[in-house]
C-alpha atoms as a PDB file:
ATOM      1  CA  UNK A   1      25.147  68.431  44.636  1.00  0.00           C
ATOM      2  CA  UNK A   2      27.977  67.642  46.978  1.00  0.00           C
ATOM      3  CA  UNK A   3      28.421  64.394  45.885  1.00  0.00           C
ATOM      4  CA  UNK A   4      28.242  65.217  42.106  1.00  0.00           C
ATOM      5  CA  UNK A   5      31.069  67.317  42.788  1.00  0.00           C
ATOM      6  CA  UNK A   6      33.068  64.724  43.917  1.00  0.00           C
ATOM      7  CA  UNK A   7      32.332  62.798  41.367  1.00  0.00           C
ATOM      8  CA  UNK A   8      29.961  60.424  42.965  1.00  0.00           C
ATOM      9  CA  UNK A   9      26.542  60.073  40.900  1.00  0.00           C
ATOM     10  CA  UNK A  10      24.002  61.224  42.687  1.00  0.00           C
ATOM     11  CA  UNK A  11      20.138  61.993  41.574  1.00  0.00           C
ATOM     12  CA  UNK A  12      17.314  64.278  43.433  1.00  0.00           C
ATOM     13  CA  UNK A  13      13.885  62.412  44.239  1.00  0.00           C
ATOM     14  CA  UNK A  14      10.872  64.203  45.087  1.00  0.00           C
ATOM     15  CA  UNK A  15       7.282  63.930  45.144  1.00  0.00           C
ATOM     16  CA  UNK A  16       5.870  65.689  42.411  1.00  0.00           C
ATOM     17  CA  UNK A  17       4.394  68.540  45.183  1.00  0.00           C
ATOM     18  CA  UNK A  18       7.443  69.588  45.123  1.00  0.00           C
ATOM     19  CA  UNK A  19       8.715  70.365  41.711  1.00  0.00           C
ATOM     20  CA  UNK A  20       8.145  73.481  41.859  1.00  0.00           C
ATOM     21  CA  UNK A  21      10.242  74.393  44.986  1.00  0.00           C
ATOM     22  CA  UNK A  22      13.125  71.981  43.654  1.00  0.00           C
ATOM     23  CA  UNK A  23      13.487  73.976  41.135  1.00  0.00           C
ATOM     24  CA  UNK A  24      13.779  77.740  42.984  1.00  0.00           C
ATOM     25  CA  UNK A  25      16.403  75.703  45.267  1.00  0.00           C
ATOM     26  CA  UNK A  26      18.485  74.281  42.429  1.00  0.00           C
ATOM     27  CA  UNK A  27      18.314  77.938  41.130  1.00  0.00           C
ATOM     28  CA  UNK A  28      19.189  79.628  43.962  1.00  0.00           C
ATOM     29  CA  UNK A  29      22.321  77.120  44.071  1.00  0.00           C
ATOM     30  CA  UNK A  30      23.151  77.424  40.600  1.00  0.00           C
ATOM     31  CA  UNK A  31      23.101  73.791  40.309  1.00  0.00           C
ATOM     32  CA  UNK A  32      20.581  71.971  37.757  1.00  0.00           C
ATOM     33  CA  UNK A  33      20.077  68.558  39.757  1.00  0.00           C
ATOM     34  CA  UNK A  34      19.397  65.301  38.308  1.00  0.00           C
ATOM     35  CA  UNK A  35      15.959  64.563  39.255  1.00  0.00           C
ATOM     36  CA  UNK A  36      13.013  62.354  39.431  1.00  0.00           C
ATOM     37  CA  UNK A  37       9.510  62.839  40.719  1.00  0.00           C
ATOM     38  CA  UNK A  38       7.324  60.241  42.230  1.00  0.00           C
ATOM     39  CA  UNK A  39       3.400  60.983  42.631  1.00  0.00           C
ATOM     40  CA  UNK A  40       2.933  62.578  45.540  1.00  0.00           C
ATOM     41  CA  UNK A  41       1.887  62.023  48.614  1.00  0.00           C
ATOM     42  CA  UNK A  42       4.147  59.194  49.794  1.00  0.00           C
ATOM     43  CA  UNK A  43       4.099  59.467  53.743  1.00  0.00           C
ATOM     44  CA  UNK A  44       0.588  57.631  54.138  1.00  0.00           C
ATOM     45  CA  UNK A  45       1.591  54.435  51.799  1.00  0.00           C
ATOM     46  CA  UNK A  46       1.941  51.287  52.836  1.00  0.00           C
ATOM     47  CA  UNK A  47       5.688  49.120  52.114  1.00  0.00           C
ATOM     48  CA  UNK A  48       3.987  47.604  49.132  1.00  0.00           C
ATOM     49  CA  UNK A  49       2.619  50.779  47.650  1.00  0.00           C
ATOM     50  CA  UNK A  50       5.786  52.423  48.564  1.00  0.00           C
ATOM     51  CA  UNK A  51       7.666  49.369  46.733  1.00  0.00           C
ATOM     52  CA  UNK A  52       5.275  49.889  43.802  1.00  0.00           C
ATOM     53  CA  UNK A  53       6.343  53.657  43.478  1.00  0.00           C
ATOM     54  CA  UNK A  54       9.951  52.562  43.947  1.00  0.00           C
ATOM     55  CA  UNK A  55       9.779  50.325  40.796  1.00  0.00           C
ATOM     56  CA  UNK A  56       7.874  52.614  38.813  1.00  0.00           C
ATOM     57  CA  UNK A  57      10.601  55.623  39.051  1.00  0.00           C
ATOM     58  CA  UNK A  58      13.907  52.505  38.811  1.00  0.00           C
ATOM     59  CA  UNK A  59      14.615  53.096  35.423  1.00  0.00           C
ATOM     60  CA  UNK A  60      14.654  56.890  35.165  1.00  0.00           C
ATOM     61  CA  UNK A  61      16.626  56.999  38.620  1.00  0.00           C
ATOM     62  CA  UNK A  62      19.324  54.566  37.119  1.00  0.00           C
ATOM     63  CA  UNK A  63      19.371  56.338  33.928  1.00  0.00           C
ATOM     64  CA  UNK A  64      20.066  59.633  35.988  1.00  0.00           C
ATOM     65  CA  UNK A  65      22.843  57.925  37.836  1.00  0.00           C
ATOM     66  CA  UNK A  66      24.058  56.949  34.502  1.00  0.00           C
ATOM     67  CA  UNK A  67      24.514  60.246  32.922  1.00  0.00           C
ATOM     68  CA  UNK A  68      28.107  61.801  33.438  1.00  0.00           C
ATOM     69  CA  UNK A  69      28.426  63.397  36.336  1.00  0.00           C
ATOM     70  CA  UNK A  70      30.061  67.200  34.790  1.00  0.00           C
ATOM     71  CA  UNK A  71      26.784  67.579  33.176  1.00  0.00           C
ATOM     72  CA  UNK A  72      24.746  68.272  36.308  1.00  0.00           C
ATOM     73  CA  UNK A  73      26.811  70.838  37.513  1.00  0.00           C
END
Protein backbone atom coordinates (compact mmCIF):
# COMPACT_ATOMS: atom_id res chain seq x y z
CA UNK A 1 0.00 0.00 0.00
CA UNK A 2 2.83 2.33 0.83
CA UNK A 3 4.59 1.78 -2.09
CA UNK A 4 1.53 2.04 -4.45
CA UNK A 5 1.21 5.35 -3.10
CA UNK A 6 4.34 6.38 -4.17
CA UNK A 7 3.90 5.20 -7.20
CA UNK A 8 5.99 2.13 -7.05
CA UNK A 9 3.99 -1.13 -8.28
CA UNK A 10 3.63 -3.26 -5.77
CA UNK A 11 1.32 -6.63 -5.50
CA UNK A 12 0.10 -8.67 -2.19
CA UNK A 13 1.04 -12.55 -2.15
CA UNK A 14 -0.52 -14.89 0.11
CA UNK A 15 -1.25 -18.38 0.59
CA UNK A 16 -4.65 -19.04 -0.18
CA UNK A 17 -5.32 -19.67 3.96
CA UNK A 18 -5.29 -16.45 4.05
CA UNK A 19 -7.69 -14.84 1.71
CA UNK A 20 -9.99 -14.41 3.85
CA UNK A 21 -8.08 -12.28 6.46
CA UNK A 22 -6.42 -10.24 3.46
CA UNK A 23 -9.37 -9.15 2.70
CA UNK A 24 -10.82 -7.78 6.40
CA UNK A 25 -7.19 -6.04 6.45
CA UNK A 26 -7.42 -4.38 3.05
CA UNK A 27 -10.93 -3.33 4.35
CA UNK A 28 -10.09 -2.10 7.42
CA UNK A 29 -7.37 0.07 5.42
CA UNK A 30 -9.59 1.12 2.81
CA UNK A 31 -7.18 -0.06 0.35
CA UNK A 32 -8.18 -2.90 -2.32
CA UNK A 33 -4.58 -4.54 -2.81
CA UNK A 34 -3.35 -6.14 -5.83
CA UNK A 35 -3.14 -9.68 -4.99
CA UNK A 36 -2.23 -13.17 -5.73
CA UNK A 37 -2.70 -16.40 -3.85
CA UNK A 38 -0.46 -19.36 -3.94
CA UNK A 39 -1.79 -22.87 -2.51
CA UNK A 40 -1.20 -22.94 0.78
CA UNK A 41 0.88 -24.25 2.97
CA UNK A 42 4.29 -23.05 1.74
CA UNK A 43 6.60 -23.20 4.95
CA UNK A 44 7.23 -27.12 4.70
CA UNK A 45 8.30 -27.07 0.76
CA UNK A 46 11.32 -27.77 -0.45
CA UNK A 47 13.43 -24.86 -2.98
CA UNK A 48 12.15 -26.81 -5.92
CA UNK A 49 8.55 -27.04 -4.86
CA UNK A 50 8.81 -23.57 -3.67
CA UNK A 51 10.34 -22.66 -7.28
CA UNK A 52 7.45 -24.63 -8.80
CA UNK A 53 4.82 -22.41 -6.90
CA UNK A 54 6.88 -19.36 -7.82
CA UNK A 55 6.42 -20.08 -11.59
CA UNK A 56 2.99 -21.07 -11.38
CA UNK A 57 1.71 -17.55 -9.79
CA UNK A 58 4.69 -15.39 -12.46
CA UNK A 59 2.29 -14.37 -14.81
CA UNK A 60 -0.59 -13.13 -12.66
CA UNK A 61 2.07 -11.39 -10.27
CA UNK A 62 3.59 -9.52 -13.38
CA UNK A 63 0.28 -8.77 -14.74
CA UNK A 64 -0.58 -7.18 -11.23
CA UNK A 65 2.58 -5.16 -11.34
CA UNK A 66 1.48 -4.16 -14.70
CA UNK A 67 -1.78 -2.62 -13.95
CA UNK A 68 -1.60 1.25 -13.19
CA UNK A 69 -0.81 1.92 -10.03
CA UNK A 70 -4.09 4.73 -9.14
CA UNK A 71 -6.28 1.82 -9.59
CA UNK A 72 -5.33 -0.04 -6.42
CA UNK A 73 -5.84 2.67 -4.25
Amino acid sequence: MDLDRRGIPGAFIASEEFVEAADKQAQSLGFSPFRAFVPHPIQNKTDAEMKTIAEGAFLEILALLEQPVEAGI
